[in-house]
Protein backbone atom coordinates (compact mmCIF):
# COMPACT_ATOMS: atom_id res chain seq x y z
CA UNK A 1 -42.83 11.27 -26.47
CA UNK A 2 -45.57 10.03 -28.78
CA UNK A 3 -48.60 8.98 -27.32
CA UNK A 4 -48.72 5.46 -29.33
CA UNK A 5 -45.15 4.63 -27.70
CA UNK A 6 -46.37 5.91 -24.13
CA UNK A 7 -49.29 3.90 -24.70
CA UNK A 8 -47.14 1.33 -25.25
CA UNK A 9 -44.92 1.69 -22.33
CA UNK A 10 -48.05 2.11 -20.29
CA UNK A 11 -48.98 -1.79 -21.42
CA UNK A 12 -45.46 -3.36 -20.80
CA UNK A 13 -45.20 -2.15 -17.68
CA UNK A 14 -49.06 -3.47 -16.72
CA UNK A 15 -48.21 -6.96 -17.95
CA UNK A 16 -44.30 -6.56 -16.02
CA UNK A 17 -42.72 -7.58 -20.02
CA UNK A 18 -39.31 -6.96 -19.07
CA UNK A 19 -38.12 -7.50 -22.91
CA UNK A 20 -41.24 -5.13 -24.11
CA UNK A 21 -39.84 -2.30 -22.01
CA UNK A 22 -36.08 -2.27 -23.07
CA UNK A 23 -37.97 -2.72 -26.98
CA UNK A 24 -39.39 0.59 -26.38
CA UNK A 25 -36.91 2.34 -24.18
CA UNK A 26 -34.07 1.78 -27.10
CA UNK A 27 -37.05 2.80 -29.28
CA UNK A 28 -37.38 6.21 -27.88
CA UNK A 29 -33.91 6.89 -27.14
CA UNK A 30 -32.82 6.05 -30.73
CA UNK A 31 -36.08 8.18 -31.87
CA UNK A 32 -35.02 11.10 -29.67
CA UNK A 33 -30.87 11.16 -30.62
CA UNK A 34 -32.51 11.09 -34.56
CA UNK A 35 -34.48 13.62 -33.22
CA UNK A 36 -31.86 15.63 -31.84
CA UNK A 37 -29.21 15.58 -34.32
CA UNK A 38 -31.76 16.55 -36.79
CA UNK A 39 -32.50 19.65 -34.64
CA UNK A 40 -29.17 20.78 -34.58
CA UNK A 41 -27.87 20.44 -38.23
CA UNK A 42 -30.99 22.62 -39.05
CA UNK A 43 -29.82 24.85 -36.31
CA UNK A 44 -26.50 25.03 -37.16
């Protein structure tokens, strides 16, 4: 995970903002499917 976005996490959470968490959780799982599917059609 990139340290900005962690940061980020890290401040939602401190401040409880409910709709700043799920921003960033969809953020990183739609960052680490790219990711992913990247990986694999250079893989395959």
């Amino acid at each position: 995970m990139p340290q900005w976005l962690c940061n980020q996490l890290m401040k939602a959470f401190h401040k409880k903002d409910r709709r700043q968490i799920k921003l960033l959780n969809d953020c990183w799982f739609f960052y680490s499917r790219r990711s992913m599917s990247t990986h694999e059609e250079t893989q395959g």
